[in-house]
C-alpha atoms as a PDB file:
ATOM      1  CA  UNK A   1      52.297  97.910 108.580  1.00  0.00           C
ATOM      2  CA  UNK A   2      49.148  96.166 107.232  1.00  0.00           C
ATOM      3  CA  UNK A   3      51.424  94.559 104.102  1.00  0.00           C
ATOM      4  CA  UNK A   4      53.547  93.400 106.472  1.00  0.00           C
ATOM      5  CA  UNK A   5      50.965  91.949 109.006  1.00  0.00           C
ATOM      6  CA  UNK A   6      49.586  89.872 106.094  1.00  0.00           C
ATOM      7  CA  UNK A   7      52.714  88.494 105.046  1.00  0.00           C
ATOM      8  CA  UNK A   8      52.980  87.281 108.876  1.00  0.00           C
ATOM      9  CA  UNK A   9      49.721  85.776 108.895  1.00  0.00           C
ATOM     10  CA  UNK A  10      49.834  83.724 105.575  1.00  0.00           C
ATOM     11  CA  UNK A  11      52.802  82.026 106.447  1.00  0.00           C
ATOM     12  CA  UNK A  12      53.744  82.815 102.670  1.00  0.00           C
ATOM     13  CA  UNK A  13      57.223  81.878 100.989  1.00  0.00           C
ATOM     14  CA  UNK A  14      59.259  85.223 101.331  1.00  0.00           C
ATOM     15  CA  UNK A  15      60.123  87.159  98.229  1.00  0.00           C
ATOM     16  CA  UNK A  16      63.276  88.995  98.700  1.00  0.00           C
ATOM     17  CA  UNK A  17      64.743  91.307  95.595  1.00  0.00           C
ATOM     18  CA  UNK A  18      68.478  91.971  95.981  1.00  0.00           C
ATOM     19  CA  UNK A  19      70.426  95.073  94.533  1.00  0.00           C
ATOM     20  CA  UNK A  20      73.903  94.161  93.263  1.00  0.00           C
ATOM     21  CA  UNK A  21      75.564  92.315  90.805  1.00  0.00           C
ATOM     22  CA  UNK A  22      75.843  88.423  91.695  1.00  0.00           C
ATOM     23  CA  UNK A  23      79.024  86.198  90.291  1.00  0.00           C
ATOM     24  CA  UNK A  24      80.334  83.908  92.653  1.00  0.00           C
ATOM     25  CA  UNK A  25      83.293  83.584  90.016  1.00  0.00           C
ATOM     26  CA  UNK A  26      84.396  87.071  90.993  1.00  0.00           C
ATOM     27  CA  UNK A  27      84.560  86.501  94.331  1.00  0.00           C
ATOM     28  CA  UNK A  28      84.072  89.522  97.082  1.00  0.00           C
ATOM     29  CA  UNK A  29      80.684  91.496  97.350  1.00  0.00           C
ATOM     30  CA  UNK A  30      79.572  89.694  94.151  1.00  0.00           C
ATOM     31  CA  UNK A  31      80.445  85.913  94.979  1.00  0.00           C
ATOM     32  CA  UNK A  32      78.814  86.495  98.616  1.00  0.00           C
ATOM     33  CA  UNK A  33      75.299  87.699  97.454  1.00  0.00           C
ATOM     34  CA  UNK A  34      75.573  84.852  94.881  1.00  0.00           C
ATOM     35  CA  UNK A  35      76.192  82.451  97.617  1.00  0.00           C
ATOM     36  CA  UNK A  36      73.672  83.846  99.802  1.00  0.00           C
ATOM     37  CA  UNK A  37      70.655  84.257  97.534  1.00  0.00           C
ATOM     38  CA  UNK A  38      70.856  80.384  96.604  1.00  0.00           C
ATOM     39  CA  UNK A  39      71.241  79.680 100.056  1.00  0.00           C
ATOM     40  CA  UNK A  40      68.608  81.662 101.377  1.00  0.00           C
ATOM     41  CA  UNK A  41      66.410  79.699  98.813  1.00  0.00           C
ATOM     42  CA  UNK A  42      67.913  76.175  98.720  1.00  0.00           C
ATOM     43  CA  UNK A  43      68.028  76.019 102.941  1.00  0.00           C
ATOM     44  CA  UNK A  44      65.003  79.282 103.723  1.00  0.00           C
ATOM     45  CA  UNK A  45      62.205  78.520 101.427  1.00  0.00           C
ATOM     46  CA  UNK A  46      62.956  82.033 100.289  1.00  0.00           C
ATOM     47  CA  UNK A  47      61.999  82.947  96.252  1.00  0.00           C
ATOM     48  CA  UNK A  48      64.545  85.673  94.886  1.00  0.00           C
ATOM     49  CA  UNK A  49      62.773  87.941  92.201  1.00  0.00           C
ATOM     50  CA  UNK A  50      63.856  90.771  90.432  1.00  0.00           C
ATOM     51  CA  UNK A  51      64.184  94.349  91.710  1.00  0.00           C
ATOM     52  CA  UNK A  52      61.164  95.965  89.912  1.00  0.00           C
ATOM     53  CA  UNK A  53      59.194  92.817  91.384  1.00  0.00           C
ATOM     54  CA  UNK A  54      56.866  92.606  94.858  1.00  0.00           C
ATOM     55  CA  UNK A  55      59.152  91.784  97.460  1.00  0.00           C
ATOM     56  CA  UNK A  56      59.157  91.309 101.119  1.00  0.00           C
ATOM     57  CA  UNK A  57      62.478  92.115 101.683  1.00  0.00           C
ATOM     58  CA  UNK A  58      64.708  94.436  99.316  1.00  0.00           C
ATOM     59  CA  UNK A  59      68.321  94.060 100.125  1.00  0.00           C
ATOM     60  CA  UNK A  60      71.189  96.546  98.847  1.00  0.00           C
ATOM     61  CA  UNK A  61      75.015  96.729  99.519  1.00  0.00           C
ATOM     62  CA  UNK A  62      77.018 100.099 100.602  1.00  0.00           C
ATOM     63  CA  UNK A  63      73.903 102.118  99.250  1.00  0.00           C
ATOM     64  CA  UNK A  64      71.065 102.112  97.060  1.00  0.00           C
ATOM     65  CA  UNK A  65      67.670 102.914  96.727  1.00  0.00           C
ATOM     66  CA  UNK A  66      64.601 101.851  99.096  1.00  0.00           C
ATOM     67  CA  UNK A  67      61.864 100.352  97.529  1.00  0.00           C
ATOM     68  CA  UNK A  68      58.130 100.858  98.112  1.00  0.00           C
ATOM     69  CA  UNK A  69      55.848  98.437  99.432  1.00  0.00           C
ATOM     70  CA  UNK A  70      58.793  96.113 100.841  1.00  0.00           C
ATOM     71  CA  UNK A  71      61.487  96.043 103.974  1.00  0.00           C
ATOM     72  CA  UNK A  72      64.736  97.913 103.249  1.00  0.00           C
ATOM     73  CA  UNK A  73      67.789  96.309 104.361  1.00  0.00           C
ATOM     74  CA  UNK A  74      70.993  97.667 103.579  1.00  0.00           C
ATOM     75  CA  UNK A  75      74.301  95.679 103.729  1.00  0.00           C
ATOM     76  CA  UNK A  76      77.290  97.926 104.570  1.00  0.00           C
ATOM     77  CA  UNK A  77      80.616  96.814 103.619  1.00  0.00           C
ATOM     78  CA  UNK A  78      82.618  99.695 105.354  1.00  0.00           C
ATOM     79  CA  UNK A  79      82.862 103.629 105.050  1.00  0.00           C
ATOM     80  CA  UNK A  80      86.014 105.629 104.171  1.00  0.00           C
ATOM     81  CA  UNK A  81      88.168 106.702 106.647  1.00  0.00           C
ATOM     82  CA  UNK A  82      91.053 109.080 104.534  1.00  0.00           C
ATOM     83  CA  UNK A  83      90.517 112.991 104.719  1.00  0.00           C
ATOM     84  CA  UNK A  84      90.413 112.624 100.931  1.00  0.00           C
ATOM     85  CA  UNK A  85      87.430 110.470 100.528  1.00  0.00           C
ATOM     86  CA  UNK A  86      85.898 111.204 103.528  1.00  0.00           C
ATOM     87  CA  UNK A  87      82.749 113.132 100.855  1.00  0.00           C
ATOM     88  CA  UNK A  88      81.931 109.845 100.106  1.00  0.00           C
ATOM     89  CA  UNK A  89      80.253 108.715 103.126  1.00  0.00           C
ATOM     90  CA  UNK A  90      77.491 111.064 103.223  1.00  0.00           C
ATOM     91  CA  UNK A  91      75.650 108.862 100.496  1.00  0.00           C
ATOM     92  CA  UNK A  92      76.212 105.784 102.557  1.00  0.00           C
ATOM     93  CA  UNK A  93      74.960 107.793 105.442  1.00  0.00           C
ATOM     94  CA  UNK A  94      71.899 109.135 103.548  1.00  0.00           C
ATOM     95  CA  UNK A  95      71.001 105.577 102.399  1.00  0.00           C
ATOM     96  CA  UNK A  96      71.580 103.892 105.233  1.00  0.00           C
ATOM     97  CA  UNK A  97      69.112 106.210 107.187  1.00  0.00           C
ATOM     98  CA  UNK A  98      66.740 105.267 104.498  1.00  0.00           C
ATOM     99  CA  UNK A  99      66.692 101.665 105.058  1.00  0.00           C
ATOM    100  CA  UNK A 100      64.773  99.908 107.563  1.00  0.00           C
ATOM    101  CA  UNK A 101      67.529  97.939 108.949  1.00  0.00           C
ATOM    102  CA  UNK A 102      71.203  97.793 108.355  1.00  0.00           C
ATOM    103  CA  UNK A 103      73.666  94.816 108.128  1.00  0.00           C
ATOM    104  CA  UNK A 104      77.436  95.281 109.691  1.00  0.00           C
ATOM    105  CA  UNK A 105      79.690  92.921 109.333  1.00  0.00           C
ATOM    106  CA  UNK A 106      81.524  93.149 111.899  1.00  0.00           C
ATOM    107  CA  UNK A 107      80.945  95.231 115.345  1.00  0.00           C
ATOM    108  CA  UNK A 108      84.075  97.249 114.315  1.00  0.00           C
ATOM    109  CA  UNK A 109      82.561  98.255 111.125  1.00  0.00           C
ATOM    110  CA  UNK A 110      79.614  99.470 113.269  1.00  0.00           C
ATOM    111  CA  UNK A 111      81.351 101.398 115.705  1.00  0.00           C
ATOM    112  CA  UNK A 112      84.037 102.632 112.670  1.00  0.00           C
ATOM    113  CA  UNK A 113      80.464 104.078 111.334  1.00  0.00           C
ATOM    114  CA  UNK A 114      79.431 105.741 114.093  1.00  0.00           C
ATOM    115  CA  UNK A 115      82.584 106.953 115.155  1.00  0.00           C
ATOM    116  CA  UNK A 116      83.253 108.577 111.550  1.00  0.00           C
ATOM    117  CA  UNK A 117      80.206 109.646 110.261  1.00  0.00           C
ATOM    118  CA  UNK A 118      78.180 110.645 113.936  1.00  0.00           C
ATOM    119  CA  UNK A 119      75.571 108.234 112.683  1.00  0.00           C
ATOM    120  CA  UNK A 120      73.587 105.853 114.349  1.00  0.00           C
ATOM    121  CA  UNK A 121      70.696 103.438 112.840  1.00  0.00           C
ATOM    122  CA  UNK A 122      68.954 100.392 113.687  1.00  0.00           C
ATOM    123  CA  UNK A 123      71.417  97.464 112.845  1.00  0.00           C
ATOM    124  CA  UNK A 124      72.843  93.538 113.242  1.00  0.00           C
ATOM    125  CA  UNK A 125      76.166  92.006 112.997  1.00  0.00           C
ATOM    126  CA  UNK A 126      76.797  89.219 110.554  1.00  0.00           C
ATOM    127  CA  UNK A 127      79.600  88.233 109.256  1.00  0.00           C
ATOM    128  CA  UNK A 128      80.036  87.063 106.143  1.00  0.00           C
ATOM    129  CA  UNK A 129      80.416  83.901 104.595  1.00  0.00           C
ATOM    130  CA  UNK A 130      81.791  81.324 102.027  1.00  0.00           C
ATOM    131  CA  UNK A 131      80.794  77.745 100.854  1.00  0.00           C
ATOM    132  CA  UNK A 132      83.687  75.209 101.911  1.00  0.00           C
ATOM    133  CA  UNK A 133      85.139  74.354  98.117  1.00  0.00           C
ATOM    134  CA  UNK A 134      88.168  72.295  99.598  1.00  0.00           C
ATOM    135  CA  UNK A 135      89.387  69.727 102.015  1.00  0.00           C
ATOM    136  CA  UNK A 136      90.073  70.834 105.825  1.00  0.00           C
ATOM    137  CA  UNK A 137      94.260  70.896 105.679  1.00  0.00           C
ATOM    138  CA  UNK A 138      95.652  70.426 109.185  1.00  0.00           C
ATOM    139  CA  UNK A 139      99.044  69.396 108.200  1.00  0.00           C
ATOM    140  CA  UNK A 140     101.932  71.584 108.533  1.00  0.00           C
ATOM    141  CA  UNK A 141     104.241  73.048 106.216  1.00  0.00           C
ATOM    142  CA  UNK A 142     106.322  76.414 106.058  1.00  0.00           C
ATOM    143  CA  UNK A 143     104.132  77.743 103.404  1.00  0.00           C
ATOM    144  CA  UNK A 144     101.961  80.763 104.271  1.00  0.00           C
ATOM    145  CA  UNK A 145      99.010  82.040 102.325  1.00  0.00           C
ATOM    146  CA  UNK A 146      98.167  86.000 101.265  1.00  0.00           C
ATOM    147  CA  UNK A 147      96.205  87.814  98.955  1.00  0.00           C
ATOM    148  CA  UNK A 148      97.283  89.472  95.766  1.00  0.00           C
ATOM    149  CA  UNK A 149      96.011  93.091  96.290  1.00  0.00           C
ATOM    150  CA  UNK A 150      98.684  95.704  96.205  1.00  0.00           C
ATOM    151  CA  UNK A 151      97.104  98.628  97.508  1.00  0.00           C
ATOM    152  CA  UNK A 152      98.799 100.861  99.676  1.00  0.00           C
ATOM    153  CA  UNK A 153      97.114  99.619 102.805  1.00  0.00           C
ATOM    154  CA  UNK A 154      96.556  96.252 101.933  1.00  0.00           C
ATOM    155  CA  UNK A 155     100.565  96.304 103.182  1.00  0.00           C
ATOM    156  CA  UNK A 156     101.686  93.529 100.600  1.00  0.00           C
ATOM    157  CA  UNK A 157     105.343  94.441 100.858  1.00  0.00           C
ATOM    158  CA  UNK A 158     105.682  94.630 104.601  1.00  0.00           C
ATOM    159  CA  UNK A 159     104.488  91.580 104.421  1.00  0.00           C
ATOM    160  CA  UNK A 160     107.029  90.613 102.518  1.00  0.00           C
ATOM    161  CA  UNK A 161     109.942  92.192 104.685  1.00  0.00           C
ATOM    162  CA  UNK A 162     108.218  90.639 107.074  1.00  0.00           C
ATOM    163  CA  UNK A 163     108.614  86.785 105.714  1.00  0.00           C
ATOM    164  CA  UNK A 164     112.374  87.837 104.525  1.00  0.00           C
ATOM    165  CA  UNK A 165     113.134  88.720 108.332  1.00  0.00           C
ATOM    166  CA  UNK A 166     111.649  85.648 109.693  1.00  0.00           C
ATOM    167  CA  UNK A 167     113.319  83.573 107.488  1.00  0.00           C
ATOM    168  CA  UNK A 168     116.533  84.623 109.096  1.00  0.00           C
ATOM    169  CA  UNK A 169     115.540  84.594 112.627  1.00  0.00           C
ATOM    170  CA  UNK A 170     114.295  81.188 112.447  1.00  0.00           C
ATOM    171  CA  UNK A 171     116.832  79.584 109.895  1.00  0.00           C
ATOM    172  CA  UNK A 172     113.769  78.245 108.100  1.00  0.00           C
ATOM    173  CA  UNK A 173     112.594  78.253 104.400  1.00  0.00           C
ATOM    174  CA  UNK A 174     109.598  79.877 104.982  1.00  0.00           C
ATOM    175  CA  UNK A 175     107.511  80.347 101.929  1.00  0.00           C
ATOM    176  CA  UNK A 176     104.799  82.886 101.069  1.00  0.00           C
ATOM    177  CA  UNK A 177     101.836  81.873  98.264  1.00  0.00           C
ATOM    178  CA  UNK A 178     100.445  84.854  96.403  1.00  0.00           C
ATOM    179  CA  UNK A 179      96.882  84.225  95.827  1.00  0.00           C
ATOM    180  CA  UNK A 180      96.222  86.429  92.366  1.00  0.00           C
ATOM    181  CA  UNK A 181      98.509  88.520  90.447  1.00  0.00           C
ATOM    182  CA  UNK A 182     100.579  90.644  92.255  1.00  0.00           C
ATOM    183  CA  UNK A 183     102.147  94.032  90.064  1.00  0.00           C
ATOM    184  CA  UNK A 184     105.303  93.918  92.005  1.00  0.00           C
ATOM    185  CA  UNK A 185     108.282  91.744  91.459  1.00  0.00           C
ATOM    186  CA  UNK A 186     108.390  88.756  93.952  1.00  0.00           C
ATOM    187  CA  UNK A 187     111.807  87.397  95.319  1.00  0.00           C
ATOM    188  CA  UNK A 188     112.821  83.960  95.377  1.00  0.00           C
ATOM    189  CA  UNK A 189     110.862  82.866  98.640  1.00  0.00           C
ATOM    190  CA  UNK A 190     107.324  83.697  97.258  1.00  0.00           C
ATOM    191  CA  UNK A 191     105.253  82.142  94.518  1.00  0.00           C
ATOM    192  CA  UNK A 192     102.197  83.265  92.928  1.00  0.00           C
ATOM    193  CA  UNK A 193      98.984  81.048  91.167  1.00  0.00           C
ATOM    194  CA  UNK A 194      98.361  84.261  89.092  1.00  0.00           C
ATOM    195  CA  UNK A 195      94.538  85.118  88.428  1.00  0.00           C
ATOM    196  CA  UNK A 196      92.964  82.181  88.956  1.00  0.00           C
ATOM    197  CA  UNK A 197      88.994  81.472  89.506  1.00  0.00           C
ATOM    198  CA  UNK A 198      87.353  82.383  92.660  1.00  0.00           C
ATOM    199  CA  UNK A 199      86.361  78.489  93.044  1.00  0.00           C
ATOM    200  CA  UNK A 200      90.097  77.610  92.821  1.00  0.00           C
ATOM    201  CA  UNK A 201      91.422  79.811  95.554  1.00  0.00           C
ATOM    202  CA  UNK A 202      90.446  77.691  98.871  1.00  0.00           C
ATOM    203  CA  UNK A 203      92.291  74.817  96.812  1.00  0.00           C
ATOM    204  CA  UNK A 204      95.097  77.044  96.309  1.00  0.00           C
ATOM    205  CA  UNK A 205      94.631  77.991 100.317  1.00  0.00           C
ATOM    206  CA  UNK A 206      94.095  74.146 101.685  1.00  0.00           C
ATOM    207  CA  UNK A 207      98.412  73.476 100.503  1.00  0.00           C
ATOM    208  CA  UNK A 208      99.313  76.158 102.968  1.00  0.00           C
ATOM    209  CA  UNK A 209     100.046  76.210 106.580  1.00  0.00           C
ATOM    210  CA  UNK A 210      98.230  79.696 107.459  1.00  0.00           C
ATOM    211  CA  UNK A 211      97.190  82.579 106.322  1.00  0.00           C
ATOM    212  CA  UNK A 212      98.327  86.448 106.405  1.00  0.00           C
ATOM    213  CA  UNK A 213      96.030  89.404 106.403  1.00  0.00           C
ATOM    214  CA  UNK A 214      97.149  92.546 108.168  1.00  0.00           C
ATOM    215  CA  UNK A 215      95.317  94.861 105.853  1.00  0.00           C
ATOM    216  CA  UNK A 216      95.366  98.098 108.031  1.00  0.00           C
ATOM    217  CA  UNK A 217      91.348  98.510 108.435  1.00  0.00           C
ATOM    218  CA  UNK A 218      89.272  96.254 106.977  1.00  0.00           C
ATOM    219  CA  UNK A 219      85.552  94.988 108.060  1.00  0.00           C
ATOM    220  CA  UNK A 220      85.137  91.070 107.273  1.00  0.00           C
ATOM    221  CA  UNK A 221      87.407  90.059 104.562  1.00  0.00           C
ATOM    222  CA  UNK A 222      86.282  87.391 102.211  1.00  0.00           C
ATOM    223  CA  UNK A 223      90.003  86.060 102.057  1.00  0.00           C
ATOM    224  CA  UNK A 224      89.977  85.279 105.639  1.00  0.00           C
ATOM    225  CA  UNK A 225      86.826  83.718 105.503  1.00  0.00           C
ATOM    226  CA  UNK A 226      87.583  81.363 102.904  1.00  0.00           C
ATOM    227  CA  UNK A 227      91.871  80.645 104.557  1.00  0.00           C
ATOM    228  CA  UNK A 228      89.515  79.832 107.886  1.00  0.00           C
ATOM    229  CA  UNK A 229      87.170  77.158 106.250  1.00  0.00           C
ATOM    230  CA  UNK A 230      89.847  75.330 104.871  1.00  0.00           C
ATOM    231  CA  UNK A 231      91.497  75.297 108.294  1.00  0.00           C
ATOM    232  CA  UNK A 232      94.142  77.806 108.153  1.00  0.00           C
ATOM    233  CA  UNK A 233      94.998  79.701 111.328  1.00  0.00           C
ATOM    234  CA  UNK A 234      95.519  83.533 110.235  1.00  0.00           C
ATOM    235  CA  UNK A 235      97.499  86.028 111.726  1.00  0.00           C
ATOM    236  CA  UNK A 236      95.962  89.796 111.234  1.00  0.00           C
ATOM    237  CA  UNK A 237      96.727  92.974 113.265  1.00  0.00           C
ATOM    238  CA  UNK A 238      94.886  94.492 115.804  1.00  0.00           C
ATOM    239  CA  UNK A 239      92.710  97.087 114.279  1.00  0.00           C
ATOM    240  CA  UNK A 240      89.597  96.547 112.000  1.00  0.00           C
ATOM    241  CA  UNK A 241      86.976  93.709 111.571  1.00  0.00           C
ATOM    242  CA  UNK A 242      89.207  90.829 111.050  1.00  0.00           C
ATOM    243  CA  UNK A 243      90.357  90.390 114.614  1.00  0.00           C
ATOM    244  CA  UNK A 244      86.856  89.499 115.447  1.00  0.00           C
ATOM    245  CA  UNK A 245      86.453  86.668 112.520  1.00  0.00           C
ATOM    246  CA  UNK A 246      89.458  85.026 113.366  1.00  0.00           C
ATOM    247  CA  UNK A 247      89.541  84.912 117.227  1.00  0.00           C
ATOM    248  CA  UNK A 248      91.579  82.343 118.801  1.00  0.00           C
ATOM    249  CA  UNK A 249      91.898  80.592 115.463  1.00  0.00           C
ATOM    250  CA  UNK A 250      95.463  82.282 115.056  1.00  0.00           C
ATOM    251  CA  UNK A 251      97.142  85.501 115.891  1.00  0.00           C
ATOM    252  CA  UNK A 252      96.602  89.085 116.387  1.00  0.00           C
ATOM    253  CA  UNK A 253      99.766  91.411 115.690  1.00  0.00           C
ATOM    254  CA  UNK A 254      99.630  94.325 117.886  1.00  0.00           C
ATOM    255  CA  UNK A 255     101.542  96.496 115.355  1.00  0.00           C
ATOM    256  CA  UNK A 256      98.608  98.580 115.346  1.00  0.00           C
ATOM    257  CA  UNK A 257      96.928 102.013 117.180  1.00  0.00           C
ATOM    258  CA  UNK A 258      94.135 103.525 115.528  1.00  0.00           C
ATOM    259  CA  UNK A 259      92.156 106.107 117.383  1.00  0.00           C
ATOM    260  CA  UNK A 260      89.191 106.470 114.636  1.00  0.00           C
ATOM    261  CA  UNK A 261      90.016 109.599 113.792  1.00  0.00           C
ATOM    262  CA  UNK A 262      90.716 110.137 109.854  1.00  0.00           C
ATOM    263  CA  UNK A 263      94.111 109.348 108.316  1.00  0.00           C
ATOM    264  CA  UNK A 264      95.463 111.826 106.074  1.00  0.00           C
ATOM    265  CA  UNK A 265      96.431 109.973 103.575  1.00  0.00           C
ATOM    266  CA  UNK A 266      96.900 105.833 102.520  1.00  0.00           C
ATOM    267  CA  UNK A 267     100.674 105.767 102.265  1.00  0.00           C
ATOM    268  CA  UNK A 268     100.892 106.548 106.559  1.00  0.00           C
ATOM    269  CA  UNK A 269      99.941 103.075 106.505  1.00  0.00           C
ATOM    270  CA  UNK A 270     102.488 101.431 105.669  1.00  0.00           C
ATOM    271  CA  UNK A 271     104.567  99.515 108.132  1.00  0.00           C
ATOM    272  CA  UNK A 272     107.683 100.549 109.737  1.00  0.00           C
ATOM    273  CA  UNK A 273     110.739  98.775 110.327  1.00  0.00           C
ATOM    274  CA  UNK A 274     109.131  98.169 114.061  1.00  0.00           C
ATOM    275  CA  UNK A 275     105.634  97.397 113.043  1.00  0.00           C
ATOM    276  CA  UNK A 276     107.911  94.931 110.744  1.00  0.00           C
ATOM    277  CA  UNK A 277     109.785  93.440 112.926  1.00  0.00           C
ATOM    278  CA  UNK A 278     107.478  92.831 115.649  1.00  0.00           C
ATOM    279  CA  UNK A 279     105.200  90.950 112.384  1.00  0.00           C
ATOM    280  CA  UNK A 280     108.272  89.014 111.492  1.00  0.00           C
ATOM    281  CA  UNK A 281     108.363  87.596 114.992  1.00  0.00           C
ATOM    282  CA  UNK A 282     104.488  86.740 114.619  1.00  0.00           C
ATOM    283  CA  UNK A 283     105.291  85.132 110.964  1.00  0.00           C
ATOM    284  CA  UNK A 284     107.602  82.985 113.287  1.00  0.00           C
ATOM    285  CA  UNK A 285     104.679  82.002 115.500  1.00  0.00           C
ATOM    286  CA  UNK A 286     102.138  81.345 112.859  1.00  0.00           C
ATOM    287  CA  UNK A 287     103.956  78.670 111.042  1.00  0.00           C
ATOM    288  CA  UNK A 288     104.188  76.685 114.485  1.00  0.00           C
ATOM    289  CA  UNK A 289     100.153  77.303 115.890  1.00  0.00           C
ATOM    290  CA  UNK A 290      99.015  73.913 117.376  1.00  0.00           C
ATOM    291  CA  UNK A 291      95.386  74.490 116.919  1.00  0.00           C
ATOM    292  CA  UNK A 292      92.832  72.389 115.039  1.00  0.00           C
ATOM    293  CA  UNK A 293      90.911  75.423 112.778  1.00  0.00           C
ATOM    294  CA  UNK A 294      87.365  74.142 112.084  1.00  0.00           C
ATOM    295  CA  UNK A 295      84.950  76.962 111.566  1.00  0.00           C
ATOM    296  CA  UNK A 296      81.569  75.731 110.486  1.00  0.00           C
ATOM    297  CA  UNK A 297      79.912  78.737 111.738  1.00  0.00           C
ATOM    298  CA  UNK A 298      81.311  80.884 108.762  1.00  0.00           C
ATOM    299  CA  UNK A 299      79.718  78.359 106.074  1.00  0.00           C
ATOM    300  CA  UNK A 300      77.463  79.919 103.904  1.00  0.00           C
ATOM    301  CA  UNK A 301      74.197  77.969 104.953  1.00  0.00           C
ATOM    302  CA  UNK A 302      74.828  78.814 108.685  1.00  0.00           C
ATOM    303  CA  UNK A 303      75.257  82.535 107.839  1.00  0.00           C
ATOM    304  CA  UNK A 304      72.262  82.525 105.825  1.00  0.00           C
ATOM    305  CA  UNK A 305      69.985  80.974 108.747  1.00  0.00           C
ATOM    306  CA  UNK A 306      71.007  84.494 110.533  1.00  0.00           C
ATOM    307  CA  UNK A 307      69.770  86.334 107.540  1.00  0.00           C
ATOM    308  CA  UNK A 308      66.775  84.460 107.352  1.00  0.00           C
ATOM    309  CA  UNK A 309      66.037  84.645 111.075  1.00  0.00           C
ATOM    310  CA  UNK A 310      66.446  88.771 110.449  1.00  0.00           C
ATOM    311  CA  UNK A 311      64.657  88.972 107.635  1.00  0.00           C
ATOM    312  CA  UNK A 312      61.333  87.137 108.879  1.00  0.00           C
ATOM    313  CA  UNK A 313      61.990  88.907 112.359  1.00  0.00           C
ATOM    314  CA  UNK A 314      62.226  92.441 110.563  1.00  0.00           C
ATOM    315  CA  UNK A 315      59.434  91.454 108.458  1.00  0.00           C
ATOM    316  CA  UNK A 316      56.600  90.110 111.209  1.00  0.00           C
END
């Protein structure tokens, strides 16, 4: 209490120490803490320092260890929710109990924690966010935008049923971009940049029309972050995090029920030919959404004023 009464007094630049690799090249976890440690200094006053170093603030992600003498925040991505992983969680539990203050990232992921793991801790919601690395494309085109990852519940190839049924339902050459390299073979109507560089995928995302994500549960996705600062509406189901990020800035495919109860396995989410169908009549919708997307709010140096704010709150 008294170290942190001082640092209230002085007025003092904060020192914050942050536990997790940083490369905004690689995108995800890694390109958001980059992001957010140079904007926490460039727009906060704030002076990063290394882990072993006095700190006011020490922040981790998903788990880690406290660290004496400073405030403990703890930045939780999501928990498992599969029968076979479910083990895992009771380190994020343990850690997150540890910490002085937790970050969600969306209130989903909060509740999804306290649902699963019977948990509760002193938290905020913030989403995440991205720096804008492309023009603002309102034009319209019949190419739509998805990510490359080809796990089971990422749902990659209902997706693509999805954009072969629409196709024929509207009479129009709808197009899907693959943002990455996908380990499937693509037909005709898709195209993919391969791995490219984190900094070139909102370029890649700013030719398209709007963006896909209907990742079964997911908290705050980086991809929709970065399709929504470029201007892209998205259309995402109805479970999870992303719902909440994207709003009325596109559509939300009820193809979805998920009672927060563990799934047995991965592959029960994949969609069936209903789920698909109903998504190939939203695919339909997407391409013709008659909204202007501007989403300042998700720019890096506006979610890093909501850090700040925390962290000198948290630290008074």
């Amino acid at each position: 209490m008294e170290r942190k009464k001082r640092f209230a007094d002085a007025g003092q630049i904060m020192k914050i120490s942050i536990d997790g690799e940083m490369d905004i090249d690689k995108g995800g976890r890694q390109g958001f803490l980059s992001m957010m440690a140079e904007s926490l200094c460039s727009h906060h006053g704030f002076r990063i320092v290394g882990k072993k170093d006095k700190s006011d603030i020490h922040l981790n992600s998903i788990s880690g260890n406290t660290k004496n003498g400073s405030v403990n925040v703890l930045r939780i991505d999501g928990i498992y929710y599969d029968s076979e992983r479910l083990a895992k969680n009771k380190s994020i539990v343990k850690s997150a109990k540890a910490h002085d203050h937790v970050i969600f990232q969306s209130n989903f992921s909060k509740v999804n924690f306290e649902k699963i793991t019977g948990a509760n801790v002193k938290s905020t919601i913030i989403f995440n966010g991205a720096k804008r690395l492309a023009s603002i494309n309102n034009g319209k085109n019949l190419l739509i935008g998805c990510s490359a990852k080809w796990r089971v519940n990422k749902r990659l190839e209902g997706i693509l049923e999805a954009i072969r049924i629409a196709r024929i339902s509207t009479g129009q050459d709808i197009k899907l971009k693959v943002i990455g390299q996908p380990d499937v073979n693509l037909p005709s109507y898709c195209i993919y940049t391969g791995q490219i560089s984190n900094t070139l995928v909102q370029r890649e995302l700013s030719e398209c029309c709007a963006f896909i994500h209907i990742c079964h549960i997911e908290s705050c996705p980086n991809s929709v972050i970065e399709a929504l600062l470029v201007g892209l509406p998205v259309l995402t189901n109805n479970i999870g995090g992303t719902q909440e990020i994207v709003g009325s800035d596109g559509i939300v495919s009820k193809i979805d029920h998920w009672d927060f109860k563990p799934i047995k396995n991965m592959d029960s989410t994949k969609l069936n030919r209903s789920q698909t169908e109903l998504l190939a009549h939203d695919v339909a919708s997407i391409i013709k959404f008659d909204k202007n997307v501007i989403r300042d709010d998700l720019l890096i140096r506006n979610i890093s004023s909501k850090y700040a704010a925390l962290f000198k709150e948290i630290a008074k």
